[in-house]
N, C-alpha and C. Protein backbone atom coordinates (compact mmCIF):
# COMPACT_ATOMS: atom_id res chain seq x y z
N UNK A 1 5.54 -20.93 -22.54
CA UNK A 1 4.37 -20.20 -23.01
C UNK A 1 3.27 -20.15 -21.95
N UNK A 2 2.96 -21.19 -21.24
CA UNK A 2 2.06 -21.53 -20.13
C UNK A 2 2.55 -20.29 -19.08
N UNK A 3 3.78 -20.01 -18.72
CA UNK A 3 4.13 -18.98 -17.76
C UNK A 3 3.70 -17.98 -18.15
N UNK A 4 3.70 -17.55 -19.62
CA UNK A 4 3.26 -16.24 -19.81
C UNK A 4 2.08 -15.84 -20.07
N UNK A 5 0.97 -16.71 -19.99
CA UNK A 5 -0.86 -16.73 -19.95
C UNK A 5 -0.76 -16.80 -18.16
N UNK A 6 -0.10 -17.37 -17.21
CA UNK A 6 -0.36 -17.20 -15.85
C UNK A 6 0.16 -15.95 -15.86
N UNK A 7 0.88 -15.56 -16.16
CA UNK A 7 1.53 -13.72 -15.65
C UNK A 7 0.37 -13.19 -15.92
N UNK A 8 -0.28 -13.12 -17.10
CA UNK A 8 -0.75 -12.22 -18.10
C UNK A 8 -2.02 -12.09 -16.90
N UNK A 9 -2.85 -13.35 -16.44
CA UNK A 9 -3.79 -13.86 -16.50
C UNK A 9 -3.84 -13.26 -14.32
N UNK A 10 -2.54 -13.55 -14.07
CA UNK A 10 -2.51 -12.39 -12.30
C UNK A 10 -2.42 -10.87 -12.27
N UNK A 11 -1.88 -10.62 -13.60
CA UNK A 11 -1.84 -8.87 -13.43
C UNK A 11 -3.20 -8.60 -13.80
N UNK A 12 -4.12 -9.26 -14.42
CA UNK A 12 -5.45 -8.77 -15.38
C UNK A 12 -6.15 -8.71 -14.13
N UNK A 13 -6.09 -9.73 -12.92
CA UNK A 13 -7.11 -10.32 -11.41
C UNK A 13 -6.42 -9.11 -10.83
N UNK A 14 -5.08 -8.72 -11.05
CA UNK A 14 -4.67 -7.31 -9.90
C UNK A 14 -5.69 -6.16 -10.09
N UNK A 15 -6.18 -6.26 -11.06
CA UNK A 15 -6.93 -5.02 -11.91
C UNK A 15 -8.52 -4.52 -11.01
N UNK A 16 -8.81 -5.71 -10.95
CA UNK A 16 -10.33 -5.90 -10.25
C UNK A 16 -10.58 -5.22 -9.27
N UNK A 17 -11.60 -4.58 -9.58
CA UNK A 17 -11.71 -3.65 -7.97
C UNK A 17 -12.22 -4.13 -7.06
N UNK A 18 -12.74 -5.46 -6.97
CA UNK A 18 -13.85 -6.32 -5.88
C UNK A 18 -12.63 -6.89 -4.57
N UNK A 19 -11.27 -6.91 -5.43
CA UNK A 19 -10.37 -7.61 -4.80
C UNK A 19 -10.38 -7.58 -3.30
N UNK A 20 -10.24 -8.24 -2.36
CA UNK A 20 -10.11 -8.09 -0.86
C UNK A 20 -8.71 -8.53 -0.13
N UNK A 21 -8.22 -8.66 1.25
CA UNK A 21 -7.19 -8.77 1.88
C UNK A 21 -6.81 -10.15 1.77
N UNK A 22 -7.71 -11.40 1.56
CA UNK A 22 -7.72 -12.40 1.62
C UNK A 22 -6.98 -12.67 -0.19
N UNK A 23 -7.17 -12.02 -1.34
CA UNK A 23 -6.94 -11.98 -2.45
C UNK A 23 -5.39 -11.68 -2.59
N UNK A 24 -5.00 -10.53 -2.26
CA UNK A 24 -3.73 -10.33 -2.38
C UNK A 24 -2.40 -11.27 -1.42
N UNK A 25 -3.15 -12.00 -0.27
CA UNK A 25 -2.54 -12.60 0.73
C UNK A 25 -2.40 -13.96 -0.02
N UNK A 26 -3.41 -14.57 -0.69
CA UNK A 26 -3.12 -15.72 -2.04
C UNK A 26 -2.36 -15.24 -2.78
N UNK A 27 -2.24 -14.33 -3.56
CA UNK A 27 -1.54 -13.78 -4.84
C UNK A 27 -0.24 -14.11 -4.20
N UNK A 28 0.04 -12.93 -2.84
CA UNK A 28 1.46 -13.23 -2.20
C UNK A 28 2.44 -14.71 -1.86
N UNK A 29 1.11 -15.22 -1.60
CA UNK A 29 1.76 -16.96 -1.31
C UNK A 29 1.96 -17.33 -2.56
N UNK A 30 1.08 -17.57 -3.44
CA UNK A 30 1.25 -17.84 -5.51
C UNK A 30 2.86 -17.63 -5.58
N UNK A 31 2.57 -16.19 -5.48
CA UNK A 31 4.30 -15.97 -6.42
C UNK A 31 5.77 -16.48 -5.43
N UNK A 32 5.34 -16.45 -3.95
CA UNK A 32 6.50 -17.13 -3.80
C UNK A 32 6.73 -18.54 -3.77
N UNK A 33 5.22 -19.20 -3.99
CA UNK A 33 5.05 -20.58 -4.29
C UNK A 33 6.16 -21.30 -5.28
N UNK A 34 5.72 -20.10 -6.79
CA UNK A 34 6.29 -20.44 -7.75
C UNK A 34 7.93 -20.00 -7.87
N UNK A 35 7.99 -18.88 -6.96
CA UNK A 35 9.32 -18.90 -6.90
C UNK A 35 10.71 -19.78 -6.36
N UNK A 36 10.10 -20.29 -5.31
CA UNK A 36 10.73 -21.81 -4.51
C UNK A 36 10.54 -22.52 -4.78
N UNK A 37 9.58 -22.95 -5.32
CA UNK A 37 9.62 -24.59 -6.29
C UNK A 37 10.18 -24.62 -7.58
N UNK A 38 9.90 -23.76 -8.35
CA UNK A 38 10.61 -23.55 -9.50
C UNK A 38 12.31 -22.57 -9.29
N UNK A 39 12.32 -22.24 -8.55
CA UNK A 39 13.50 -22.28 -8.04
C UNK A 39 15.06 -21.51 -9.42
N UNK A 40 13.93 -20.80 -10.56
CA UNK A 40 14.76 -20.81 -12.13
C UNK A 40 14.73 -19.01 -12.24
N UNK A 41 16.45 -19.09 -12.55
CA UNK A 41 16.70 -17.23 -12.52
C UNK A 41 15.51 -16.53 -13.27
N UNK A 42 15.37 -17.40 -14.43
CA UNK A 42 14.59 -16.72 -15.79
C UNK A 42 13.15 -16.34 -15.26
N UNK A 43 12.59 -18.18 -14.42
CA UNK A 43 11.23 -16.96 -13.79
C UNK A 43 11.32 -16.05 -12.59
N UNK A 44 12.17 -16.48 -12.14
CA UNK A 44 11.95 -15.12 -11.13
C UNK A 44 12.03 -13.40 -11.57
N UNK A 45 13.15 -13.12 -12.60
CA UNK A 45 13.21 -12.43 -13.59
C UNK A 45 11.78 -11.72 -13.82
N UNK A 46 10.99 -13.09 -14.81
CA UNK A 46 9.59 -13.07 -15.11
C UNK A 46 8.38 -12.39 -14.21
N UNK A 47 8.80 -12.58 -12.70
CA UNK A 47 7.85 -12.62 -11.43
C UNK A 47 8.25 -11.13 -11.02
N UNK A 48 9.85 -11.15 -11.18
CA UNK A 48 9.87 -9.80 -10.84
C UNK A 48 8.91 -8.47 -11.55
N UNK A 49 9.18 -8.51 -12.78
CA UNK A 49 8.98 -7.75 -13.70
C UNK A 49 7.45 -7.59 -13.63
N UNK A 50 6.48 -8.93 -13.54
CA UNK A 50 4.87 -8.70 -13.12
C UNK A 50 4.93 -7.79 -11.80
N UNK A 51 5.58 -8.51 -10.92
CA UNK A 51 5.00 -7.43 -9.60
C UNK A 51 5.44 -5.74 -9.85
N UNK A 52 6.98 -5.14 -10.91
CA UNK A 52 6.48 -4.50 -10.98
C UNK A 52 5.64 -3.67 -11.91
N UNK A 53 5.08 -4.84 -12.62
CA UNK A 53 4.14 -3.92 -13.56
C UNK A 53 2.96 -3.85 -12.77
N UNK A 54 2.79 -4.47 -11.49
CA UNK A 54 1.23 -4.30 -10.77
C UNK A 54 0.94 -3.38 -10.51
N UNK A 55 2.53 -2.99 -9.70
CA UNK A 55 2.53 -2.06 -8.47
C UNK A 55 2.41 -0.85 -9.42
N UNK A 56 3.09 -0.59 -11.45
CA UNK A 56 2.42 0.24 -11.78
C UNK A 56 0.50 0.46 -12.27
N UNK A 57 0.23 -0.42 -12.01
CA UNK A 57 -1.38 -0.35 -11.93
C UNK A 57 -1.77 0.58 -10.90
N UNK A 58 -0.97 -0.02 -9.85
CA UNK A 58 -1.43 1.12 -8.64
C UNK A 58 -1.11 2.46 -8.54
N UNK A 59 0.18 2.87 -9.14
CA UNK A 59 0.61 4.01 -9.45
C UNK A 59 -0.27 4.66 -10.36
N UNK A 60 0.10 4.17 -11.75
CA UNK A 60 -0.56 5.35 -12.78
C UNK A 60 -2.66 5.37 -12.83
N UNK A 61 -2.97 4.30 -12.06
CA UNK A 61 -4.62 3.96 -11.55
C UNK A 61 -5.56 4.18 -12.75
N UNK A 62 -4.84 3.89 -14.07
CA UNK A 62 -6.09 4.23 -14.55
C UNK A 62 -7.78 3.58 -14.89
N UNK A 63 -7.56 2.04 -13.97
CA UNK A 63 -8.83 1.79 -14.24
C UNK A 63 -9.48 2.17 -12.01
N UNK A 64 -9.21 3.42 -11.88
CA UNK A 64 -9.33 3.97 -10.32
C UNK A 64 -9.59 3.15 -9.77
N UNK A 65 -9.05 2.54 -9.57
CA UNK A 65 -9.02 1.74 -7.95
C UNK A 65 -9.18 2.22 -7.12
N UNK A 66 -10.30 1.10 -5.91
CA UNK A 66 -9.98 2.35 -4.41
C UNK A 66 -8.25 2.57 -3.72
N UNK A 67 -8.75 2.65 -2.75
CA UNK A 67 -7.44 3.26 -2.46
C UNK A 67 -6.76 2.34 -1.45
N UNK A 68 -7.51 1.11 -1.51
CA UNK A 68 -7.35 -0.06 -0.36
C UNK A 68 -6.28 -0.74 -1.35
N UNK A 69 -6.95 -1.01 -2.51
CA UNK A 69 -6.67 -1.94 -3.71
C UNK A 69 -5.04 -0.97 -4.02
N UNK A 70 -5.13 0.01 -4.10
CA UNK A 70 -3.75 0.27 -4.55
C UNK A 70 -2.82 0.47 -3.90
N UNK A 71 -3.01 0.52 -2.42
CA UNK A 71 -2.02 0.51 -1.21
C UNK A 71 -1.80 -1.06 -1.08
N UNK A 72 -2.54 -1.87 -1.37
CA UNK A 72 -2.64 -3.55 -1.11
C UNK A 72 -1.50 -3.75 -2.47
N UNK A 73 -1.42 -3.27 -3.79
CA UNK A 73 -0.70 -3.53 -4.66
C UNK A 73 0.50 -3.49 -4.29
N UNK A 74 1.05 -2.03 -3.81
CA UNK A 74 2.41 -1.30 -3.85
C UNK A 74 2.91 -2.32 -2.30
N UNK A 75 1.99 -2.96 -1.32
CA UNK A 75 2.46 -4.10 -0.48
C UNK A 75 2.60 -5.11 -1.06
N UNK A 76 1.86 -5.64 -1.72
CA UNK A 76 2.13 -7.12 -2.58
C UNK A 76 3.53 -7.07 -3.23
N UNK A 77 3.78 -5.73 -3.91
CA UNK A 77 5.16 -5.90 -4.46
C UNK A 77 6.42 -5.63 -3.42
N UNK A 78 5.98 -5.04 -2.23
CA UNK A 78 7.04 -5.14 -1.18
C UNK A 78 7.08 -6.16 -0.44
N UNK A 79 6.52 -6.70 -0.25
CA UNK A 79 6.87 -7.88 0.25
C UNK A 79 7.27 -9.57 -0.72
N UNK A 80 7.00 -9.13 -1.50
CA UNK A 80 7.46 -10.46 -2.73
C UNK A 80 9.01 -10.15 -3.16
N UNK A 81 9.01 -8.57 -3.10
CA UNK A 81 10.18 -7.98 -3.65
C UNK A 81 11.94 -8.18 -2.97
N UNK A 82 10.77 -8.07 -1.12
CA UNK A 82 11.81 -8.34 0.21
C UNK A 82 11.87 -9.83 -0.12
N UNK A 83 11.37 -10.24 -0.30
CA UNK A 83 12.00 -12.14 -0.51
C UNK A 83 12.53 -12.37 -1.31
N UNK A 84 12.39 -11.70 -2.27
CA UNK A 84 13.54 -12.16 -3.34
C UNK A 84 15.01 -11.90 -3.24
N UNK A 85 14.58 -10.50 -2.36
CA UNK A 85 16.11 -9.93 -2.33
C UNK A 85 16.95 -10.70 -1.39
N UNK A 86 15.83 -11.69 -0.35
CA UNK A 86 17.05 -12.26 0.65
C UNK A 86 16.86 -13.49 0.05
N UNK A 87 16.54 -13.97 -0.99
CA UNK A 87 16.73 -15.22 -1.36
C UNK A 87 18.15 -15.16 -3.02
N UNK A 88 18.03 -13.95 -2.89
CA UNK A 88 19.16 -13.57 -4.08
C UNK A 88 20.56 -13.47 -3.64
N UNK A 89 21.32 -13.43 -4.50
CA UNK A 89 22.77 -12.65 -3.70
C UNK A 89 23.07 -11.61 -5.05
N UNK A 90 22.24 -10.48 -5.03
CA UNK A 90 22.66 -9.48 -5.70
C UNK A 90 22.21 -8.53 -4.70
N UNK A 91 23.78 -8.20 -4.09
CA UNK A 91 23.94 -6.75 -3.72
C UNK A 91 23.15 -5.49 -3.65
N UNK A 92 23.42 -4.90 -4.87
CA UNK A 92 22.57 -3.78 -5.17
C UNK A 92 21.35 -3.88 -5.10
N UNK A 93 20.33 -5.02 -5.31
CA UNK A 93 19.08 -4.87 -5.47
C UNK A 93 18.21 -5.39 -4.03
N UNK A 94 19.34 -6.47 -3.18
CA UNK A 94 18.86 -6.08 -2.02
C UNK A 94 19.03 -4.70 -1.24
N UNK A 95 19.75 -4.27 -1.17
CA UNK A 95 20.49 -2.77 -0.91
C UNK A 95 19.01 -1.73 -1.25
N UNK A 96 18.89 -1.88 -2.52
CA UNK A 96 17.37 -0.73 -2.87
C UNK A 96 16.23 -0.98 -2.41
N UNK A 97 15.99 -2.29 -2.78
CA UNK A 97 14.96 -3.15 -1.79
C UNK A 97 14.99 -2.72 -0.21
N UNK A 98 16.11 -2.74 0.23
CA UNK A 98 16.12 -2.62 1.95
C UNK A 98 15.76 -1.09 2.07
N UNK A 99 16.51 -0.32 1.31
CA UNK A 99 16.07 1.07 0.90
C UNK A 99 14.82 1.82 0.63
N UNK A 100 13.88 1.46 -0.08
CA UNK A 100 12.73 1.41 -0.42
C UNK A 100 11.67 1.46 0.70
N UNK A 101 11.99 -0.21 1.55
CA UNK A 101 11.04 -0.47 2.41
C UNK A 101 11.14 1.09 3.63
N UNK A 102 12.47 0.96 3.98
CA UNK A 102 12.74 1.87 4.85
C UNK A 102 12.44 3.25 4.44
N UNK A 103 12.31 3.94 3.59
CA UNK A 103 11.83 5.07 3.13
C UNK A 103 10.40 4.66 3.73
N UNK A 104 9.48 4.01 2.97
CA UNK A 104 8.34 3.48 3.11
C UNK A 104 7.71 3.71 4.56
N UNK A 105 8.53 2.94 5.13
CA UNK A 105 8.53 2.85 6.84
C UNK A 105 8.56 3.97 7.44
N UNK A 106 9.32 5.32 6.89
CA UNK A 106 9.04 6.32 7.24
C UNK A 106 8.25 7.17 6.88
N UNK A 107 7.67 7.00 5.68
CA UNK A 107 6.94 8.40 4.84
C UNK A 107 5.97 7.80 4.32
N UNK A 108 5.58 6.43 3.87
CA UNK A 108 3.97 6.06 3.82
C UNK A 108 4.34 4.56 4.18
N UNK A 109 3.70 4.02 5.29
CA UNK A 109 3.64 3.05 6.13
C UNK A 109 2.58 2.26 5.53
N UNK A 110 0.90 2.84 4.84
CA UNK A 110 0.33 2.50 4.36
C UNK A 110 0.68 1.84 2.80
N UNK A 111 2.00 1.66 2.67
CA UNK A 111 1.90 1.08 1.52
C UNK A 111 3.08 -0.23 1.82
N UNK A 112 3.20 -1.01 2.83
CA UNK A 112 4.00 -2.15 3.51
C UNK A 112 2.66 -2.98 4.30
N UNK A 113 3.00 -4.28 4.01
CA UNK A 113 2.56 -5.23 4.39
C UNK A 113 1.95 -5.47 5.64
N UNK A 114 2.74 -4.86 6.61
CA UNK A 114 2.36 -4.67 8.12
C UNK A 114 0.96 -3.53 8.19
N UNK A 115 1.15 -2.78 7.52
CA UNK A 115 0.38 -2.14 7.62
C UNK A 115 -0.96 -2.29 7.05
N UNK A 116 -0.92 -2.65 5.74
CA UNK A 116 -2.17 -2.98 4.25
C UNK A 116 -2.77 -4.52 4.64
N UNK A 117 -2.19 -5.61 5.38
CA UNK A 117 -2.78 -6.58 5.63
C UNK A 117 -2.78 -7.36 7.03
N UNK A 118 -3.14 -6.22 7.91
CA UNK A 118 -3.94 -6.52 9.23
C UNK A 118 -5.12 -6.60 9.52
N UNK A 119 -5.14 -7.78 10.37
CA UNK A 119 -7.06 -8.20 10.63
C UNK A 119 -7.48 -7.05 11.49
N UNK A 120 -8.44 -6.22 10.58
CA UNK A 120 -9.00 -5.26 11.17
C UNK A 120 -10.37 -5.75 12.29
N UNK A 121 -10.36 -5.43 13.51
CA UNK A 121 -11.19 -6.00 14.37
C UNK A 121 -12.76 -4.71 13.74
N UNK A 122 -13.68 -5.98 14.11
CA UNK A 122 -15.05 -5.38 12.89
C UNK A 122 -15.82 -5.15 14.14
């Protein structure tokens, strides 16, 4: 029950529009925190399914996010998504996963990790 007030309680903080680079770069460490120590199909399952209900926050936008915040989402879930898949041995979903990024890589770059969380020189 405790897992499902922390899910509830990171997608509600994805929501926030104040959020910054330093925010989602915690979030990112969080979930694979909990994914390697707890180390259990069922939450990862669980973890999966939040990141992608984030990444639909960022999609369908309806509380408008800028546009930092929702390119920072659709990275948070690519890169949590790429670890799972090489920490899994299911085939197919690394396969779409590897798929995905690489689309990504070609046709919006702004929405991968490399791109959404670099120290911008000020």
């Amino acid at each position: 029950m405790h897992g499902q007030q922390l899910y509830r309680h990171i997608y509600l903080i994805c929501k926030e529009e104040s959020n910054v680079q330093a925010h989602y770069e915690a979030l990112y460490s969080m979930l694979m925190l909990i994914s390697i120590e707890l180390a259990n199909e069922e939450v990862v399952v669980d973890l999966i399914r939040l990141v992608l209900a984030v990444q639909e926050i960022a999609q369908i936008n309806e509380d408008n996010l800028p546009s930092y915040n929702r390119c920072a989402l659709f990275a948070l879930g690519a890169a949590y998504l790429n670890l799972i898949s090489q920490l899994t041995t299911v085939p197919t979903f690394c396969q779409h996963i590897h798929e995905v990024i690489q689309m990504r890589q070609r046709e919006a770059p702004y929405l991968l990790p490399e791109d959404v969380f670099v120290e911008k020189p000020t």
